[in-house]
PDB file of N, CA and C in Angstrom:
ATOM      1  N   UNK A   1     -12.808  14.851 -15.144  1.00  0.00           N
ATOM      2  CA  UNK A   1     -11.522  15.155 -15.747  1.00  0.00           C
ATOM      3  C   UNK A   1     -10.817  13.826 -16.039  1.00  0.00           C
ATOM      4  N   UNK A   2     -10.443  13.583 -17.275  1.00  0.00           N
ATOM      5  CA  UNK A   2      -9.571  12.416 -17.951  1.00  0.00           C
ATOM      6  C   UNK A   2      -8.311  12.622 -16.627  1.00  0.00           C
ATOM      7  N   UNK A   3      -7.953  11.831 -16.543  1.00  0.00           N
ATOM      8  CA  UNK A   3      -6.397  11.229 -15.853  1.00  0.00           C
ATOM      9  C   UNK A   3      -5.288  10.061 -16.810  1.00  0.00           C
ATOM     10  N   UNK A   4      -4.477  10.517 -17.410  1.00  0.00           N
ATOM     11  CA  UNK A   4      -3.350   9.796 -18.106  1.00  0.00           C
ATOM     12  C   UNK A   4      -2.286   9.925 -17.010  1.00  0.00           C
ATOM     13  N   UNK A   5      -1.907   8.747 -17.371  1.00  0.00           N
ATOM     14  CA  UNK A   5      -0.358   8.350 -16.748  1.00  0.00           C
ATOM     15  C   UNK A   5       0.316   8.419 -17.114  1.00  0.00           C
ATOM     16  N   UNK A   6       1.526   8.708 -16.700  1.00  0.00           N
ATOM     17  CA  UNK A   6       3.029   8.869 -17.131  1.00  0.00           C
ATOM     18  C   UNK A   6       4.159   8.612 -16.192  1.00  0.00           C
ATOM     19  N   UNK A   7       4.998   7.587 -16.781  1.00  0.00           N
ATOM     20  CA  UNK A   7       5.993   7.057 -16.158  1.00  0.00           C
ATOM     21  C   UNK A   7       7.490   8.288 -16.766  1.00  0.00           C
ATOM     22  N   UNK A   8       8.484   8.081 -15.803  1.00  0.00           N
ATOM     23  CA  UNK A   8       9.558   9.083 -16.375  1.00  0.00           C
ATOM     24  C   UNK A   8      10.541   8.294 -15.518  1.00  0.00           C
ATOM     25  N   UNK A   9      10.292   7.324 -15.005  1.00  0.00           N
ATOM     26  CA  UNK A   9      11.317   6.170 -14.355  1.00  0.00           C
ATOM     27  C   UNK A   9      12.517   6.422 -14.878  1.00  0.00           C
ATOM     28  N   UNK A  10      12.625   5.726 -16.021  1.00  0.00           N
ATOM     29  CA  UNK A  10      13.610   5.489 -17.010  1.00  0.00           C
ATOM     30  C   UNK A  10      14.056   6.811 -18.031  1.00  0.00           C
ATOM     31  N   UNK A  11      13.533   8.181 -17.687  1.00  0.00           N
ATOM     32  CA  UNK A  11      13.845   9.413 -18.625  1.00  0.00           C
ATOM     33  C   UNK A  11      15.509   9.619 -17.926  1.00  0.00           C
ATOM     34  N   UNK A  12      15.826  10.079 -18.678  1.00  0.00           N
ATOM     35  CA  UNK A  12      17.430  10.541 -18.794  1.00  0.00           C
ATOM     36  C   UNK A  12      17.363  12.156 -18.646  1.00  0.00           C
ATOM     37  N   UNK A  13      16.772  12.476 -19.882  1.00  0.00           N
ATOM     38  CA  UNK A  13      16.558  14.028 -20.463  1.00  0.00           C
ATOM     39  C   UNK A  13      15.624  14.682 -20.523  1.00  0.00           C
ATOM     40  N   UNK A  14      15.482  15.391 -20.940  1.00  0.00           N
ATOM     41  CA  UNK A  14      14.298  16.317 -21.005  1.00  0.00           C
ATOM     42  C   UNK A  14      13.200  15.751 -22.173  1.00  0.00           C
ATOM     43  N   UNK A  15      14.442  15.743 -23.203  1.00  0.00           N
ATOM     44  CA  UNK A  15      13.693  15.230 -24.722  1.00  0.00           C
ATOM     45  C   UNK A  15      12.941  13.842 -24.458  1.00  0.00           C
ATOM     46  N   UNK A  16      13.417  12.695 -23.020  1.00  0.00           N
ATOM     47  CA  UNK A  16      12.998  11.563 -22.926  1.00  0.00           C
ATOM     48  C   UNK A  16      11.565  12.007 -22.572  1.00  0.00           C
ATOM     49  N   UNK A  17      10.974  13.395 -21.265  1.00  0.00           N
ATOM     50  CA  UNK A  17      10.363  13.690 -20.791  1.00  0.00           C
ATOM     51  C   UNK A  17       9.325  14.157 -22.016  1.00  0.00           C
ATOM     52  N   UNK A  18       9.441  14.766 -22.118  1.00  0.00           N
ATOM     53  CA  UNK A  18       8.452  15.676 -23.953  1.00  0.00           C
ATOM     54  C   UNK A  18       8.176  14.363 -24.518  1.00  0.00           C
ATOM     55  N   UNK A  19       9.137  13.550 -24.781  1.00  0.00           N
ATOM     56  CA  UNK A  19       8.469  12.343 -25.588  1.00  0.00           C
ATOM     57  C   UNK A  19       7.347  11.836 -25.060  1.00  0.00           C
ATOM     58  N   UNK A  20       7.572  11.330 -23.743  1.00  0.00           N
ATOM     59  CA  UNK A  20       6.298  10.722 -23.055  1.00  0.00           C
ATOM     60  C   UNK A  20       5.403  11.483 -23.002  1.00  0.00           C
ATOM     61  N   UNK A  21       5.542  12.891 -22.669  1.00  0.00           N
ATOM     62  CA  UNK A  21       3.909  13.337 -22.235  1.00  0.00           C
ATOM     63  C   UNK A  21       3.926  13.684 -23.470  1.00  0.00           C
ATOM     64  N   UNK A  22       4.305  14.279 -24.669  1.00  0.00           N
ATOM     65  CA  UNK A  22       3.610  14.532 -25.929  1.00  0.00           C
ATOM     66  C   UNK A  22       3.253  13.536 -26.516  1.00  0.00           C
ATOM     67  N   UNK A  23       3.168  12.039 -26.172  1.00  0.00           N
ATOM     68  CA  UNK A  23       2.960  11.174 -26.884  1.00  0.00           C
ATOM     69  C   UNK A  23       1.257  10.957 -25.705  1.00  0.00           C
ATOM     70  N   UNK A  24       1.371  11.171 -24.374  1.00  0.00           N
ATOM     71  CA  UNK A  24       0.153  11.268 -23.693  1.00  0.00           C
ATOM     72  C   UNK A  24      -0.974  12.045 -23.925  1.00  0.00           C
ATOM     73  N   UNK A  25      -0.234  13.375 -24.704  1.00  0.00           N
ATOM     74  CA  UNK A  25      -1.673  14.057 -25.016  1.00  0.00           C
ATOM     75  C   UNK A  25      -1.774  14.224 -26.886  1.00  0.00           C
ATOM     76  N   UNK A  26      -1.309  12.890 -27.119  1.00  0.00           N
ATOM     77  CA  UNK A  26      -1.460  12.449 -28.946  1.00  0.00           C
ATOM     78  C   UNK A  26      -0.757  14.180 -29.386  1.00  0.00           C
ATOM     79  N   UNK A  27      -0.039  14.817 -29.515  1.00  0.00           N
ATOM     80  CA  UNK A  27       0.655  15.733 -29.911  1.00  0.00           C
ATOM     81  C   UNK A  27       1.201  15.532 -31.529  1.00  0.00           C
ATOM     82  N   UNK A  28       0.933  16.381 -32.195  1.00  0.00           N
ATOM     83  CA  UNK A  28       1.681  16.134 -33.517  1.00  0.00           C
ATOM     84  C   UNK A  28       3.063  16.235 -33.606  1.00  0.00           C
ATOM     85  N   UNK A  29       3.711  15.414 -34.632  1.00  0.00           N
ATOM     86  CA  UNK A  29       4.769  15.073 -34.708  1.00  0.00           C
ATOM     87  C   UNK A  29       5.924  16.274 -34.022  1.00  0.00           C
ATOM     88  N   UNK A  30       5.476  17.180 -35.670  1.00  0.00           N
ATOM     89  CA  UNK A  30       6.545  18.091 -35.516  1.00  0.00           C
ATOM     90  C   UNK A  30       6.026  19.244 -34.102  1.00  0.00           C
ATOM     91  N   UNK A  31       5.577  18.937 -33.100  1.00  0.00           N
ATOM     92  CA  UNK A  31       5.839  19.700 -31.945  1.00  0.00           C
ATOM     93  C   UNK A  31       6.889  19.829 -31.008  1.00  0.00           C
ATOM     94  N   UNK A  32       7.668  20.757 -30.893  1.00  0.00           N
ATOM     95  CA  UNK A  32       8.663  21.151 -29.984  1.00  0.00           C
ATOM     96  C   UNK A  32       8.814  20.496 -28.579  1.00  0.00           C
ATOM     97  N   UNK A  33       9.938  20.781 -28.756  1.00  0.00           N
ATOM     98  CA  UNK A  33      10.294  20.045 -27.095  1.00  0.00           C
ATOM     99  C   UNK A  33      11.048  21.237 -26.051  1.00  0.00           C
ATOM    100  N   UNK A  34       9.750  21.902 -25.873  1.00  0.00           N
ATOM    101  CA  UNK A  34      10.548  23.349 -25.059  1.00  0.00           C
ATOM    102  C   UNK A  34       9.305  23.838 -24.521  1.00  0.00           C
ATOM    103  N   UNK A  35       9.242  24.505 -23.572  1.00  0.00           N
ATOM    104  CA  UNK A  35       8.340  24.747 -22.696  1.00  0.00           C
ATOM    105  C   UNK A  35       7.110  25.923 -23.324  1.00  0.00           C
ATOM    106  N   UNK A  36       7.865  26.728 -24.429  1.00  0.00           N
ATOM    107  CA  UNK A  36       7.003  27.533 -25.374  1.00  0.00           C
ATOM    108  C   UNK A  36       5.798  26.669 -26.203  1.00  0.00           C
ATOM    109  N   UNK A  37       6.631  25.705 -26.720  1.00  0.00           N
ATOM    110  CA  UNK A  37       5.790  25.032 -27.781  1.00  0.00           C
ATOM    111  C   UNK A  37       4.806  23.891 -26.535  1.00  0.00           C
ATOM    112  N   UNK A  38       4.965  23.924 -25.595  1.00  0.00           N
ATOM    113  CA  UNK A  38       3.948  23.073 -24.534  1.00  0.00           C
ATOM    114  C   UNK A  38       2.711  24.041 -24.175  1.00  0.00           C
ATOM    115  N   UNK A  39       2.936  24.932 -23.793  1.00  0.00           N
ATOM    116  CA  UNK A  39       2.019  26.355 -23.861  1.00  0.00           C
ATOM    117  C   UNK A  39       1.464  26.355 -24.661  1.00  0.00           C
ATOM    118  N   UNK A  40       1.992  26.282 -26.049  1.00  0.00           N
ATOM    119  CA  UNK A  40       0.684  26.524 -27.302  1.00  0.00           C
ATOM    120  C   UNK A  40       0.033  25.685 -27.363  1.00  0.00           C
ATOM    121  N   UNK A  41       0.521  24.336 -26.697  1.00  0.00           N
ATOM    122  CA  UNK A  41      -0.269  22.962 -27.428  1.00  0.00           C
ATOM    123  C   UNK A  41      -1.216  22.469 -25.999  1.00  0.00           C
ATOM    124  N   UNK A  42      -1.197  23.292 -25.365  1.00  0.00           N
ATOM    125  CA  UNK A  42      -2.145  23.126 -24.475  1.00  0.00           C
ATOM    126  C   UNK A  42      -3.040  23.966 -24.505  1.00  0.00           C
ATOM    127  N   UNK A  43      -3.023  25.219 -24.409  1.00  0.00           N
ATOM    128  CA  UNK A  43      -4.020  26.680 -25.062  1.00  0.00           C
ATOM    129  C   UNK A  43      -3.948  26.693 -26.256  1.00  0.00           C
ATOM    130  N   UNK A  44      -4.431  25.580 -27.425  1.00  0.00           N
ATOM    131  CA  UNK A  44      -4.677  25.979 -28.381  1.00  0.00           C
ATOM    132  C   UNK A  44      -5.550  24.302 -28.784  1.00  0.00           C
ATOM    133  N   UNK A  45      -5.776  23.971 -30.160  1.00  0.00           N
ATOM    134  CA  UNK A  45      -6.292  22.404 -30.229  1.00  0.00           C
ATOM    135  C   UNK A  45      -5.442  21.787 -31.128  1.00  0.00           C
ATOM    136  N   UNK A  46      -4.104  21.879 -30.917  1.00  0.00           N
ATOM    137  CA  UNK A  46      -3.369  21.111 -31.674  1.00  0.00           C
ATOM    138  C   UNK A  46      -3.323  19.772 -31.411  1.00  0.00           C
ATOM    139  N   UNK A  47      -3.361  19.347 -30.140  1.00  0.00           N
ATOM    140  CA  UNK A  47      -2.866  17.421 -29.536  1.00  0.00           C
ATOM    141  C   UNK A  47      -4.232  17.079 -30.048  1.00  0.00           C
ATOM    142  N   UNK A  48      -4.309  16.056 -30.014  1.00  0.00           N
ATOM    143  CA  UNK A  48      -5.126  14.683 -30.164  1.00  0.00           C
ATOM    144  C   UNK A  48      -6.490  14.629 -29.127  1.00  0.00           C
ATOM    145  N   UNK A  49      -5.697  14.899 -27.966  1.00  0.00           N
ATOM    146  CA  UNK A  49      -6.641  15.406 -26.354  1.00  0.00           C
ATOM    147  C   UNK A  49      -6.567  16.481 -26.464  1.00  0.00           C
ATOM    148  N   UNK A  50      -8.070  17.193 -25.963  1.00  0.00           N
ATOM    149  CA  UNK A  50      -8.307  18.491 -25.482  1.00  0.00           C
ATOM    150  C   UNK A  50      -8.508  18.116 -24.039  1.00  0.00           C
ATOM    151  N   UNK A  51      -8.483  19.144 -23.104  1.00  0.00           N
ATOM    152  CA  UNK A  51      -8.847  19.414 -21.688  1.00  0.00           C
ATOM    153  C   UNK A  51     -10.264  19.509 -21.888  1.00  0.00           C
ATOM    154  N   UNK A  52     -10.755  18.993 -20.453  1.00  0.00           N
ATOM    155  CA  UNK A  52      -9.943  19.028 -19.354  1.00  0.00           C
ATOM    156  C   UNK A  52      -9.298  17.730 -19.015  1.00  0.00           C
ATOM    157  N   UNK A  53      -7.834  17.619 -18.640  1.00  0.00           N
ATOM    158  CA  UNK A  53      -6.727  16.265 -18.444  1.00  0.00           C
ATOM    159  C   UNK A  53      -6.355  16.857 -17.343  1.00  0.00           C
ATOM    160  N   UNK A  54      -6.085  15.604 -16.438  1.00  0.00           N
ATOM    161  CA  UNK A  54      -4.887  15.567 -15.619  1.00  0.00           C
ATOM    162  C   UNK A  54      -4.057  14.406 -15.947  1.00  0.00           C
ATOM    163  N   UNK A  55      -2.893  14.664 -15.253  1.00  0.00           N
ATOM    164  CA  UNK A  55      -1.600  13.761 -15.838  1.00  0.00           C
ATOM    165  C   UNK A  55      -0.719  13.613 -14.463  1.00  0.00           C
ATOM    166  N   UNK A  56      -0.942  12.326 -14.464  1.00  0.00           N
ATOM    167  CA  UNK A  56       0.027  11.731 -12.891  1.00  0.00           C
ATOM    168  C   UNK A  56       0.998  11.289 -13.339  1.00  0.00           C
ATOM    169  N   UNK A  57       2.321  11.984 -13.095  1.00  0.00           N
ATOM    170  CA  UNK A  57       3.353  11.380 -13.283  1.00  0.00           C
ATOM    171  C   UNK A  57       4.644  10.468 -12.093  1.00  0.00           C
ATOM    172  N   UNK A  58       4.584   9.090 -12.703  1.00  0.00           N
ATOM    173  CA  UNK A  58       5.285   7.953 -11.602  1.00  0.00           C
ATOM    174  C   UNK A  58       6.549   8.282 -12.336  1.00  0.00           C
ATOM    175  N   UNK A  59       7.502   7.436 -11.241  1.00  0.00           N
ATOM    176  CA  UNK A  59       8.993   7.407 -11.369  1.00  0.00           C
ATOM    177  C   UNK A  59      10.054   8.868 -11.465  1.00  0.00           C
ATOM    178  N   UNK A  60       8.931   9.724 -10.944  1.00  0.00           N
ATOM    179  CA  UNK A  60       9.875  11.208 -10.783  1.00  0.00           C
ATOM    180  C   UNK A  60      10.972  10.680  -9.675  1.00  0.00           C
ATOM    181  N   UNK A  61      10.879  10.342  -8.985  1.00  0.00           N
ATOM    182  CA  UNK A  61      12.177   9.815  -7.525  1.00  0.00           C
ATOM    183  C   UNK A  61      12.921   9.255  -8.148  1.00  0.00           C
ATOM    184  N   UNK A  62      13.206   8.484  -9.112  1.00  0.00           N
ATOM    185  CA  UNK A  62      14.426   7.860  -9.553  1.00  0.00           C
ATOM    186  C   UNK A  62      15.281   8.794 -10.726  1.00  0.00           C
ATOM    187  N   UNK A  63      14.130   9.657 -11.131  1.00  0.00           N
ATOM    188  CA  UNK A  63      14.827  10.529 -12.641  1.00  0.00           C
ATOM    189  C   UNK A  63      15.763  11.247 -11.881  1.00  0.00           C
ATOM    190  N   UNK A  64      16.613  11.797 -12.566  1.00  0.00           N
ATOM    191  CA  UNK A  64      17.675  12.779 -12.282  1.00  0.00           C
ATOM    192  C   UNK A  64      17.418  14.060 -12.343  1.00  0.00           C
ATOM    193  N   UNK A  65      18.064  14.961 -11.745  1.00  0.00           N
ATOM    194  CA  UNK A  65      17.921  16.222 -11.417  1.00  0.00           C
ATOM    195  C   UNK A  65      17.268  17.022 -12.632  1.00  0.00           C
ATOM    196  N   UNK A  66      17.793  16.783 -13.608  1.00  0.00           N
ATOM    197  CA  UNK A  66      17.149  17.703 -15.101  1.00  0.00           C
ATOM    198  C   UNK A  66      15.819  17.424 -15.452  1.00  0.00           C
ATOM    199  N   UNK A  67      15.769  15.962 -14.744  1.00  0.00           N
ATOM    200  CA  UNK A  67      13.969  15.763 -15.208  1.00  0.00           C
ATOM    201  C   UNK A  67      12.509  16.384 -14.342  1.00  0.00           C
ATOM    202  N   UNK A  68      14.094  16.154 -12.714  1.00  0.00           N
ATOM    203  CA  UNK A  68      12.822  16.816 -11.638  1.00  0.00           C
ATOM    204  C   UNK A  68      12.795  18.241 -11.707  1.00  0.00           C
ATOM    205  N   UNK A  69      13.491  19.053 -12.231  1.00  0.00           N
ATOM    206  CA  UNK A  69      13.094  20.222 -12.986  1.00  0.00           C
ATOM    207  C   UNK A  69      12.693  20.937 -13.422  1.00  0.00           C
ATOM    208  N   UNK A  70      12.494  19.964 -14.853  1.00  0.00           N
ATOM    209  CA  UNK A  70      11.650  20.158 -16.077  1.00  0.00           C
ATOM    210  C   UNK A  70      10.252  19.749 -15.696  1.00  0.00           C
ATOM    211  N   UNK A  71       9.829  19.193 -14.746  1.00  0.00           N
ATOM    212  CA  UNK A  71       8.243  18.477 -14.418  1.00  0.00           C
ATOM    213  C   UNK A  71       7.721  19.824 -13.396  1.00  0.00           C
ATOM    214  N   UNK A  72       8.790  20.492 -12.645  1.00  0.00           N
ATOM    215  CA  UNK A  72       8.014  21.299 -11.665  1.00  0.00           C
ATOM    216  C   UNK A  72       8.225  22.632 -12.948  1.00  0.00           C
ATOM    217  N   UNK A  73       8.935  22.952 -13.515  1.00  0.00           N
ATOM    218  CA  UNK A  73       8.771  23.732 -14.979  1.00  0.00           C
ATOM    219  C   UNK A  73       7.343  23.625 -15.503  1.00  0.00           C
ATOM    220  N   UNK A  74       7.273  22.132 -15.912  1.00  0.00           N
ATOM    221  CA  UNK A  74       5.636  21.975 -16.449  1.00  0.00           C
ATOM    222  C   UNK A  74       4.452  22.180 -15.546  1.00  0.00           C
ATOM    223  N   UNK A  75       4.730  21.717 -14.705  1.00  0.00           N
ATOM    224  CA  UNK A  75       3.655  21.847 -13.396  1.00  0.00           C
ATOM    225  C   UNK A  75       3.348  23.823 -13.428  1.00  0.00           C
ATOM    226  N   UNK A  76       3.951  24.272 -13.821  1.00  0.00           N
ATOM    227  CA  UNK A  76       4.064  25.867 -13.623  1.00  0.00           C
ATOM    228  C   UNK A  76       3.297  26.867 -14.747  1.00  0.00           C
ATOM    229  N   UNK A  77       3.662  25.688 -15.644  1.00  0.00           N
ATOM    230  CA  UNK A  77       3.148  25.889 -17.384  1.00  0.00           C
ATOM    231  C   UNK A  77       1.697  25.597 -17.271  1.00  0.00           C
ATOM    232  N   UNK A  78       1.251  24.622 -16.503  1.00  0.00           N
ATOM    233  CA  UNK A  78      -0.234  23.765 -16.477  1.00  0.00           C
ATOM    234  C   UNK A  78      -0.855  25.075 -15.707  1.00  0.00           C
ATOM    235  N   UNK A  79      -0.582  25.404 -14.387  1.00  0.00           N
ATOM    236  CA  UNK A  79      -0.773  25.958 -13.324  1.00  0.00           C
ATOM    237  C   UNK A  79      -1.364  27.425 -13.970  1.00  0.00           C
ATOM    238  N   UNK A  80      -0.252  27.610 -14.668  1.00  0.00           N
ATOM    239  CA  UNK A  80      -0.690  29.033 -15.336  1.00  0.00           C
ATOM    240  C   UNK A  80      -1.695  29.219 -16.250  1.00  0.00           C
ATOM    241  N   UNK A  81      -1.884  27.765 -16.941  1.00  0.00           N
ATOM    242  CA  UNK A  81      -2.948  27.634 -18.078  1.00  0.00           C
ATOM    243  C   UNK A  81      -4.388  27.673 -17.503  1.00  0.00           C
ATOM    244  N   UNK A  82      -4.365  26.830 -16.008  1.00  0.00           N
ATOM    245  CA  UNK A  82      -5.698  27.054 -15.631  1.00  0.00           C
ATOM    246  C   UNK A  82      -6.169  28.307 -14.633  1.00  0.00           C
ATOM    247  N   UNK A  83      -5.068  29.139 -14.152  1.00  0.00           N
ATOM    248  CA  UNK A  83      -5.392  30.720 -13.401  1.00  0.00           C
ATOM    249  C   UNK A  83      -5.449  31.636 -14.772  1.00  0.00           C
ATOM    250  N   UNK A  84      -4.727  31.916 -15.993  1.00  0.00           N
ATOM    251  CA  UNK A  84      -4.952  32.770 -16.775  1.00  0.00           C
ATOM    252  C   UNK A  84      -5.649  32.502 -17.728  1.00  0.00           C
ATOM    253  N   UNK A  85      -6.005  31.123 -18.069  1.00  0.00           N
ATOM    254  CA  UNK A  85      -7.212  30.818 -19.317  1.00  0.00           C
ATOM    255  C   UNK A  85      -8.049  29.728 -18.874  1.00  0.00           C
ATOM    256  N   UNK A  86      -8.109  29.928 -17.483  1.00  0.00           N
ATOM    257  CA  UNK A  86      -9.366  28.897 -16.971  1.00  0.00           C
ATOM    258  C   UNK A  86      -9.274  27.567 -18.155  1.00  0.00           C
ATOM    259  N   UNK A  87      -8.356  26.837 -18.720  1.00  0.00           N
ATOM    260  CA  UNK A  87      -8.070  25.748 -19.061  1.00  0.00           C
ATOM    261  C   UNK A  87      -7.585  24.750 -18.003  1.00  0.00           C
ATOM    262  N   UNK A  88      -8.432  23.696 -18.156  1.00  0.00           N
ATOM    263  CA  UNK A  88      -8.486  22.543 -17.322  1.00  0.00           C
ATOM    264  C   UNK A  88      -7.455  21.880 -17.294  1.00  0.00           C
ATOM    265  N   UNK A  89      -6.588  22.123 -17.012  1.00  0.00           N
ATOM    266  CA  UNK A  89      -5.410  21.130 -17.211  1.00  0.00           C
ATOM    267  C   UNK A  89      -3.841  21.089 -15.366  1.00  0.00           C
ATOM    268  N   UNK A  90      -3.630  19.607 -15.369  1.00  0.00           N
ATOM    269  CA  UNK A  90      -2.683  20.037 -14.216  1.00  0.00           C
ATOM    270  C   UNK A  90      -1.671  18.572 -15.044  1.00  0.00           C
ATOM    271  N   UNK A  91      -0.481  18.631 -13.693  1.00  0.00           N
ATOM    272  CA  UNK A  91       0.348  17.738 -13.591  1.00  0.00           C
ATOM    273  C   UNK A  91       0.846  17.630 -12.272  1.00  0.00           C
ATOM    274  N   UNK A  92       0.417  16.234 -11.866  1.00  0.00           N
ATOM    275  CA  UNK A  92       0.789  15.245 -10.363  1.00  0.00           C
ATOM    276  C   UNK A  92       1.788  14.668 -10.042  1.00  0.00           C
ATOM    277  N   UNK A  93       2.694  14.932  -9.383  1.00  0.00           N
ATOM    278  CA  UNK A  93       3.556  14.261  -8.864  1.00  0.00           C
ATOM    279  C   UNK A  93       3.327  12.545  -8.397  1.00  0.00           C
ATOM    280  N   UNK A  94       3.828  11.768  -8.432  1.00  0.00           N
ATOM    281  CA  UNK A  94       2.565  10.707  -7.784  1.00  0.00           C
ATOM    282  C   UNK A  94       3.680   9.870  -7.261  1.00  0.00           C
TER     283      UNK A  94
END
């Protein structure tokens, strides 16, 4: 399984958060920044990367409350992708 990194040190927002990891799994432009449009683009072959990925994400302890959030949000999104469509995919706290 591929492993990409992701820093969120310095994320503010949510939109800072989507930027980084949609830019981690080469995502096309016009993809959403909402937890629907992360679902499709992981169960489907829109990004750049297909699974199977994992994704360690550093600097969650310094982000602010909206980011630590939105990562256990995604973590939930991943989680579900690989119990209901046996798609290879997670996200690490690190």
């Amino acid at each position: 399984m591929r492993t990409l990194k992701v820093d969120v040190a310095d994320c503010l927002t949510a939109d800072d958060v989507y930027e980084r990891l949609l830019a981690a799994l080469h995502a096309p432009d016009w993809h959403g920044h909402n937890l629907d449009a992360l679902w499709d683009s992981i169960t489907s072959d829109i990004n750049g990367l297909a699974p199977p990925y994992s994704i360690a994400v550093k600097g969650h302890e310094q982000a602010p409350a909206v980011v630590s959030v939105l990562l256990s949000r995604i973590q939930t999104v991943f989680a579900d992708a690989l119990r209901g469509k046996k798609i290879h995919v997670e996200l690490r706290l690190v």
